[in-house]
C-alpha atoms as a PDB file:
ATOM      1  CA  UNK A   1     190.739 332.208  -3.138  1.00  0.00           C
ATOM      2  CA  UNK A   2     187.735 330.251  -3.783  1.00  0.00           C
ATOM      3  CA  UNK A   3     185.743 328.231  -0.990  1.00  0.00           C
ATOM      4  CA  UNK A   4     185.436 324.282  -1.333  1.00  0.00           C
ATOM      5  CA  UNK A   5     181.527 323.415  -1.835  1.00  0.00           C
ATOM      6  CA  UNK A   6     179.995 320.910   0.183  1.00  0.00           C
ATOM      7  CA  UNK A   7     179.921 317.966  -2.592  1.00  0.00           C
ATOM      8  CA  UNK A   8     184.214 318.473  -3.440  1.00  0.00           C
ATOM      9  CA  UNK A   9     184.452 318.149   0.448  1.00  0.00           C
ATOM     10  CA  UNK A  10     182.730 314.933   0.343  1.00  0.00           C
ATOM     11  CA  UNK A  11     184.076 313.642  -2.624  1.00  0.00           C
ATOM     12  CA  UNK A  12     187.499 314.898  -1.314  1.00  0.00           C
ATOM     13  CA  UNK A  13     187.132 312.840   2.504  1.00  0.00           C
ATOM     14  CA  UNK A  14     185.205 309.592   0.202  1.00  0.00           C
ATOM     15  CA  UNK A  15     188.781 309.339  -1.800  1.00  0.00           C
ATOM     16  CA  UNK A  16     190.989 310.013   1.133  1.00  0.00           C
ATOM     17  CA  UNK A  17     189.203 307.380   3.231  1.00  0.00           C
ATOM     18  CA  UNK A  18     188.448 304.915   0.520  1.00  0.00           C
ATOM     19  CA  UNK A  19     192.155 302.871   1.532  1.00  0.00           C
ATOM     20  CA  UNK A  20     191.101 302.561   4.577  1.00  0.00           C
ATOM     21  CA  UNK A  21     187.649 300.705   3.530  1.00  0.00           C
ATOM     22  CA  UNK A  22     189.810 298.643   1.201  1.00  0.00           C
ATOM     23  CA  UNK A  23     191.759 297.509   3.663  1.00  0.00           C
ATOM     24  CA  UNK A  24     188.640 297.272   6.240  1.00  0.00           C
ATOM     25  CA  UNK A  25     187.339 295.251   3.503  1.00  0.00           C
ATOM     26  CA  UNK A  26     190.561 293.096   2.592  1.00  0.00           C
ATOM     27  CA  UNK A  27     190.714 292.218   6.229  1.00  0.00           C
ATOM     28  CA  UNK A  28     187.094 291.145   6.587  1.00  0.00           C
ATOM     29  CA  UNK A  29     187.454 288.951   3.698  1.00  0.00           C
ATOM     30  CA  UNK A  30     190.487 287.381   4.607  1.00  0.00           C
ATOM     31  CA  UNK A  31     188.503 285.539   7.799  1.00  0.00           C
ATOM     32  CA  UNK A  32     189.276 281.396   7.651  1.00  0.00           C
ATOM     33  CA  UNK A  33     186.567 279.137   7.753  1.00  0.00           C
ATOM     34  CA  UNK A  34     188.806 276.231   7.386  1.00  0.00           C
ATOM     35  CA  UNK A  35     188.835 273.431   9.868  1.00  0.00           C
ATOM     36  CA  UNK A  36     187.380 270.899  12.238  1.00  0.00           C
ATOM     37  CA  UNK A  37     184.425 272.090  14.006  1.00  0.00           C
ATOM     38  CA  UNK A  38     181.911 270.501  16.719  1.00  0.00           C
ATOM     39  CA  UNK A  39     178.079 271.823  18.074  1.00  0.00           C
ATOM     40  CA  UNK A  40     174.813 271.741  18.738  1.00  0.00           C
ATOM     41  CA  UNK A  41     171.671 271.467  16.791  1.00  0.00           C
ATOM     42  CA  UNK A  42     168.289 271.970  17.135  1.00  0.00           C
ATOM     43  CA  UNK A  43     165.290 271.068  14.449  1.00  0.00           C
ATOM     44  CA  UNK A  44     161.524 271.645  13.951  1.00  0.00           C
ATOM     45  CA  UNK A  45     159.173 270.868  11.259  1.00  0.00           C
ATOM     46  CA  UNK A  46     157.796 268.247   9.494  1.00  0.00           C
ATOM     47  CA  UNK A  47     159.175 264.193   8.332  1.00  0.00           C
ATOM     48  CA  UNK A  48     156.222 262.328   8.334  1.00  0.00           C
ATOM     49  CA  UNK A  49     155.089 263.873  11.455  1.00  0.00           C
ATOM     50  CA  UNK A  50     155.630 266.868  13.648  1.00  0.00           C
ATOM     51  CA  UNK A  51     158.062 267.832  16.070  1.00  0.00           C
ATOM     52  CA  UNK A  52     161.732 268.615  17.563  1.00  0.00           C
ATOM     53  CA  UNK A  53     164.465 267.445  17.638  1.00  0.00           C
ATOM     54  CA  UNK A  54     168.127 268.242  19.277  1.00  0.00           C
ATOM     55  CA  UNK A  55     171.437 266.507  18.933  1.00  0.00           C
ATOM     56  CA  UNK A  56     174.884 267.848  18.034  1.00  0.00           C
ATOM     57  CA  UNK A  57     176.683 267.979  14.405  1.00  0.00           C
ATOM     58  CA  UNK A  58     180.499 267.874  13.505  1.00  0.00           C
ATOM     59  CA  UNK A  59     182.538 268.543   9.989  1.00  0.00           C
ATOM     60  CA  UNK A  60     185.366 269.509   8.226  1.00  0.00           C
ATOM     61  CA  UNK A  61     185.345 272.777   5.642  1.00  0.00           C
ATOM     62  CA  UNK A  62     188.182 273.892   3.863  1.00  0.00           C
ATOM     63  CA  UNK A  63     188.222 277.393   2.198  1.00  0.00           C
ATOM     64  CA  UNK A  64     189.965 278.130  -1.171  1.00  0.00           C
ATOM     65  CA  UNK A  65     189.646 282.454  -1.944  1.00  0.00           C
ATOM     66  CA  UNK A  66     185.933 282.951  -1.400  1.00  0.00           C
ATOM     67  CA  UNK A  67     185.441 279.199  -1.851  1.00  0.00           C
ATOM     68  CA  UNK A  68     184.427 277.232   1.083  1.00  0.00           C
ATOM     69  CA  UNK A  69     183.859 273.555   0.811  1.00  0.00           C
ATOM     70  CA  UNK A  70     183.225 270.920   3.369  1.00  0.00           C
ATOM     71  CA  UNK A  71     181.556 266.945   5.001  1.00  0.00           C
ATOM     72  CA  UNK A  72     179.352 267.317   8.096  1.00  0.00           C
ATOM     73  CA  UNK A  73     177.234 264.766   9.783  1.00  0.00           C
ATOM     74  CA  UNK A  74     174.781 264.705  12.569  1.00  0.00           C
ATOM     75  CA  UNK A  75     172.812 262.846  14.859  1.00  0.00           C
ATOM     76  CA  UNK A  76     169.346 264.492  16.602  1.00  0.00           C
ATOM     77  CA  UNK A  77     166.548 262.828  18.975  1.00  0.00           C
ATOM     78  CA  UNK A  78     163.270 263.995  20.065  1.00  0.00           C
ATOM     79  CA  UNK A  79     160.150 262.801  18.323  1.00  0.00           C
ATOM     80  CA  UNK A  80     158.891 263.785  14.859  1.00  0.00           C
ATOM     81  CA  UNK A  81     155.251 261.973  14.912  1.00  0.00           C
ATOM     82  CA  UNK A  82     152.194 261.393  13.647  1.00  0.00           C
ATOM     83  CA  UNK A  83     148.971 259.041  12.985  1.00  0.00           C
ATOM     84  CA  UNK A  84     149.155 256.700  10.053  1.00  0.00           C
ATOM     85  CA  UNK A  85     146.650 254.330   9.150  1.00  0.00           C
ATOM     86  CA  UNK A  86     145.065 254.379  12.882  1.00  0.00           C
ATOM     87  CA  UNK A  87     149.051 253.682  14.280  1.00  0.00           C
ATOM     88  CA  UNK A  88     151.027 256.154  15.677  1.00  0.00           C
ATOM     89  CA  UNK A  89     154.144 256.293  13.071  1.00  0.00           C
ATOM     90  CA  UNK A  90     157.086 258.654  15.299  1.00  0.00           C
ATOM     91  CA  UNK A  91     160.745 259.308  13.912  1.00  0.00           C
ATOM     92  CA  UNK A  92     162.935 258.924  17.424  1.00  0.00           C
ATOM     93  CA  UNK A  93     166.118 259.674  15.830  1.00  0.00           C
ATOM     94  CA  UNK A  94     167.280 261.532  12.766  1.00  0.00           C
ATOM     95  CA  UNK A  95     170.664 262.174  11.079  1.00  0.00           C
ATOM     96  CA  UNK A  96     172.438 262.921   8.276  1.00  0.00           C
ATOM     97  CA  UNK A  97     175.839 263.193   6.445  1.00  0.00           C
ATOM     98  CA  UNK A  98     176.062 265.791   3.644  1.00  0.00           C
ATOM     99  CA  UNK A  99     178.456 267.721   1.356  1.00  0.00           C
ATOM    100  CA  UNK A 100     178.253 271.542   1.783  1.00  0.00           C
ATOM    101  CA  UNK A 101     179.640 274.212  -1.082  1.00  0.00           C
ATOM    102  CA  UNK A 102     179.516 277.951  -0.148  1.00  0.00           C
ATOM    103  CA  UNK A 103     180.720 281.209  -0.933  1.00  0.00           C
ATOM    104  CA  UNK A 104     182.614 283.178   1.943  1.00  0.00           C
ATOM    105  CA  UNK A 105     181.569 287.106   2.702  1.00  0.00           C
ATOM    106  CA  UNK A 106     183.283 288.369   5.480  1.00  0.00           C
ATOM    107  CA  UNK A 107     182.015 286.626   8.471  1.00  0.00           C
ATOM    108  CA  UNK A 108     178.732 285.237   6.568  1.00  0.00           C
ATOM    109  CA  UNK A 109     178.971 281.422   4.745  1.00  0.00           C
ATOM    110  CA  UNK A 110     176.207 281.395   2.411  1.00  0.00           C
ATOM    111  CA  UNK A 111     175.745 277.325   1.499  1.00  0.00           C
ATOM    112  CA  UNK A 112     173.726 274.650  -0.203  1.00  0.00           C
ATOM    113  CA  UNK A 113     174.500 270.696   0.741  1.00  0.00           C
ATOM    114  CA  UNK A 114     173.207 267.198  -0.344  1.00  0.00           C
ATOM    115  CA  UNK A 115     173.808 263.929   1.121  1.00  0.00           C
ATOM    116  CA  UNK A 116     172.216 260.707   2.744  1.00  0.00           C
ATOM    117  CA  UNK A 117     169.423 260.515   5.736  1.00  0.00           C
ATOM    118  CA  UNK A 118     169.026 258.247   8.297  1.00  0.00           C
ATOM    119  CA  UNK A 119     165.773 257.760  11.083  1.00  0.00           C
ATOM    120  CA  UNK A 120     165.033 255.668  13.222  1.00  0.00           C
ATOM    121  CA  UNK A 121     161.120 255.256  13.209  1.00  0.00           C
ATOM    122  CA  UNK A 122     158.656 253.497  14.953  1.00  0.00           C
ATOM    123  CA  UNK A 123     155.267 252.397  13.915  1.00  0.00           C
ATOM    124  CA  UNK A 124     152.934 250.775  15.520  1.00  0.00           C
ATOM    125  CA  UNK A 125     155.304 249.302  17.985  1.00  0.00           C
ATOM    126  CA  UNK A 126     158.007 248.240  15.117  1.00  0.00           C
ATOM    127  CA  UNK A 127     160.791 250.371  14.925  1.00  0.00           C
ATOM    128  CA  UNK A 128     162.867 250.256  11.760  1.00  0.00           C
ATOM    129  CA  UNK A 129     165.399 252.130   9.850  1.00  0.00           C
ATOM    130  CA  UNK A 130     164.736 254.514   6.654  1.00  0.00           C
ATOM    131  CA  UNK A 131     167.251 255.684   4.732  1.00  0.00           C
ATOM    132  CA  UNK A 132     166.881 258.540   1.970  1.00  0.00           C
ATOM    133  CA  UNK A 133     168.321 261.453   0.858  1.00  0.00           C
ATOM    134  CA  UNK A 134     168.522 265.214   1.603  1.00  0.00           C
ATOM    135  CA  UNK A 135     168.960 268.771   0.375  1.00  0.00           C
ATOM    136  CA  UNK A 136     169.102 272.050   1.558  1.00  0.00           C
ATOM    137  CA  UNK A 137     170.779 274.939   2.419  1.00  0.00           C
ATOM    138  CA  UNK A 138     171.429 278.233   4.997  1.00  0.00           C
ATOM    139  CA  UNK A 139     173.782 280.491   6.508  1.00  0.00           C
ATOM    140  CA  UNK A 140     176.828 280.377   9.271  1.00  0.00           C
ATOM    141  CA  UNK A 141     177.844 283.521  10.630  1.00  0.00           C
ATOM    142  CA  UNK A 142     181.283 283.773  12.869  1.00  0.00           C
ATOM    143  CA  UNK A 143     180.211 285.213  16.192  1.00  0.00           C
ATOM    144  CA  UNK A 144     183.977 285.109  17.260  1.00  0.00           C
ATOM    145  CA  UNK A 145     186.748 283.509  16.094  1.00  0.00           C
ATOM    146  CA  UNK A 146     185.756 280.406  16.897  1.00  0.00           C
ATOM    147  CA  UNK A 147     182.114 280.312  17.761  1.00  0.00           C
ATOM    148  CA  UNK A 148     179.402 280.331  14.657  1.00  0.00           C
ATOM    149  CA  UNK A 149     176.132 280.592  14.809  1.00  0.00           C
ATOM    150  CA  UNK A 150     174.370 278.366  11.873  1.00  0.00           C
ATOM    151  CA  UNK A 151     170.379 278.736  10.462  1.00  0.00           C
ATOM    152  CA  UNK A 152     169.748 276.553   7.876  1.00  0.00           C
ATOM    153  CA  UNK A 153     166.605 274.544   6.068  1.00  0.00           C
ATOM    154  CA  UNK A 154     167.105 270.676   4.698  1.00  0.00           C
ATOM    155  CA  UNK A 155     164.430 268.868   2.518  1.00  0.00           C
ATOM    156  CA  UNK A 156     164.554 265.167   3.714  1.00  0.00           C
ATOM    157  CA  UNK A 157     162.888 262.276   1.414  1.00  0.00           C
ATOM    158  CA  UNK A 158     163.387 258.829   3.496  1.00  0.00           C
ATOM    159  CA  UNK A 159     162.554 255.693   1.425  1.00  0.00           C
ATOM    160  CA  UNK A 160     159.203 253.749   0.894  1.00  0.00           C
ATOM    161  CA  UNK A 161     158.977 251.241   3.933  1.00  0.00           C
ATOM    162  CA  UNK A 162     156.345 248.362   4.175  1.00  0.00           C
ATOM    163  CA  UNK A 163     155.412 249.106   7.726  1.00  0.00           C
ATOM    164  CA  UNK A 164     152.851 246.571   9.586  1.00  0.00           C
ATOM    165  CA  UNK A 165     151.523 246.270   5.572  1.00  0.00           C
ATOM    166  CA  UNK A 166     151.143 249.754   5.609  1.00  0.00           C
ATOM    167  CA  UNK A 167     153.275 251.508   2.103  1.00  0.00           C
ATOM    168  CA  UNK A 168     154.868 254.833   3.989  1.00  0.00           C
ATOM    169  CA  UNK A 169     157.640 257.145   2.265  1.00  0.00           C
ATOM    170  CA  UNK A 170     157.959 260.030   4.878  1.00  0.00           C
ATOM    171  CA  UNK A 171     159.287 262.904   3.318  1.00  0.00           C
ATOM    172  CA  UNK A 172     159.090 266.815   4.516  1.00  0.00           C
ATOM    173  CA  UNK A 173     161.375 269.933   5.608  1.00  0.00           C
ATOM    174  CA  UNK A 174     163.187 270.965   9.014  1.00  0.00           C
ATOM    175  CA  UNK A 175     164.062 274.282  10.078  1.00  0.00           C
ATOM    176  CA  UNK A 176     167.477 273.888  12.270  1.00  0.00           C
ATOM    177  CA  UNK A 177     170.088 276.224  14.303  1.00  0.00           C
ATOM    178  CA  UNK A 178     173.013 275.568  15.356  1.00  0.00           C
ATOM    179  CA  UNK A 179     175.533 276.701  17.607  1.00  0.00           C
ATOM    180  CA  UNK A 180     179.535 275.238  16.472  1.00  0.00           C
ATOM    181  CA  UNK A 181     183.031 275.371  17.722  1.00  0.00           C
ATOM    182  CA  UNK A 182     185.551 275.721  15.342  1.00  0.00           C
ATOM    183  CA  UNK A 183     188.960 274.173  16.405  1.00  0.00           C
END
């Protein structure tokens, strides 16, 4: 009678458990990202001046296999500012609406999205509203069920505005998390 060597045992226990991965596997992928969902949102970085901002975000996704499309929109305040031509230029409000397209692994969404911009910035004492466009992508990640923890990056270009005679297209990149509630 000959002895099993240590590699046939191993390959012997890889085959016999490899089912059970599948199915591990088959289970992990099967998790819905479909629906309504609600949160909140925090931003740093850079839109024609410095800052944070915090303010909460909603959408809609729908999955299809690995496929996971989806609308969201959000509004954020705080103050993004700077000094422009001897004024202090500050963005007091910032949102955006956007279309998001992802692929689904398990409970990771990796995503890229484009839509419009919206702030509400104030120079020099005039406020005004620039409107532009943005870009950008990240990552949710299903803590529960319900509850999804979001990092992403967004390239925002807001449109040329004559402010007080002064020619200013803010443009730059924000760093947000978010915390969502999926219904």
């Amino acid at each position: 009678m000959t002895i099993p060597n240590r590699r046939s045992l191993i390959l012997c226990f890889a085959l016999a458990s490899a089912p059970a991965q599948a199915a591990d596997l088959a289970t992990e992928s099967a998790f819905d990202w479909s629906g309504p969902w609600v949160g909140l949102l925090g931003s740093a970085g850079r839109i024609g001046g410095d800052g944070t901002l915090v303010g909460v975000a909603g959408g809609y996704d729908l999955q299809f296999d690995r496929l996971v499309i989806g609308i969201d929109g959000d509004v954020s305040g705080g103050g993004l500012d700077a000094r422009r031509a001897g004024a202090r230029y500050e963005i007091e409000a910032f949102g955006a609406i956007r279309a998001r397209i992802g692929y689904a692994f398990g409970r990771f969404v990796a995503y890229g999205a484009a839509g419009a911009a919206f702030a509400s910035a104030e120079f020099a004492g005039d406020d005004d509203m620039q409107i532009g466009w943005t870009v950008g992508g990240g990552l949710d990640f299903a803590l529960t069920e319900r509850v999804r923890l979001r990092a992403e990056y967004l390239y925002v270009d807001l449109d040329r505005q004559d402010l007080r005679g002064v020619s200013f297209g803010p443009s730059g990149s924000l760093g947000r998390i978010g915390l969502n509630y999926r219904f």
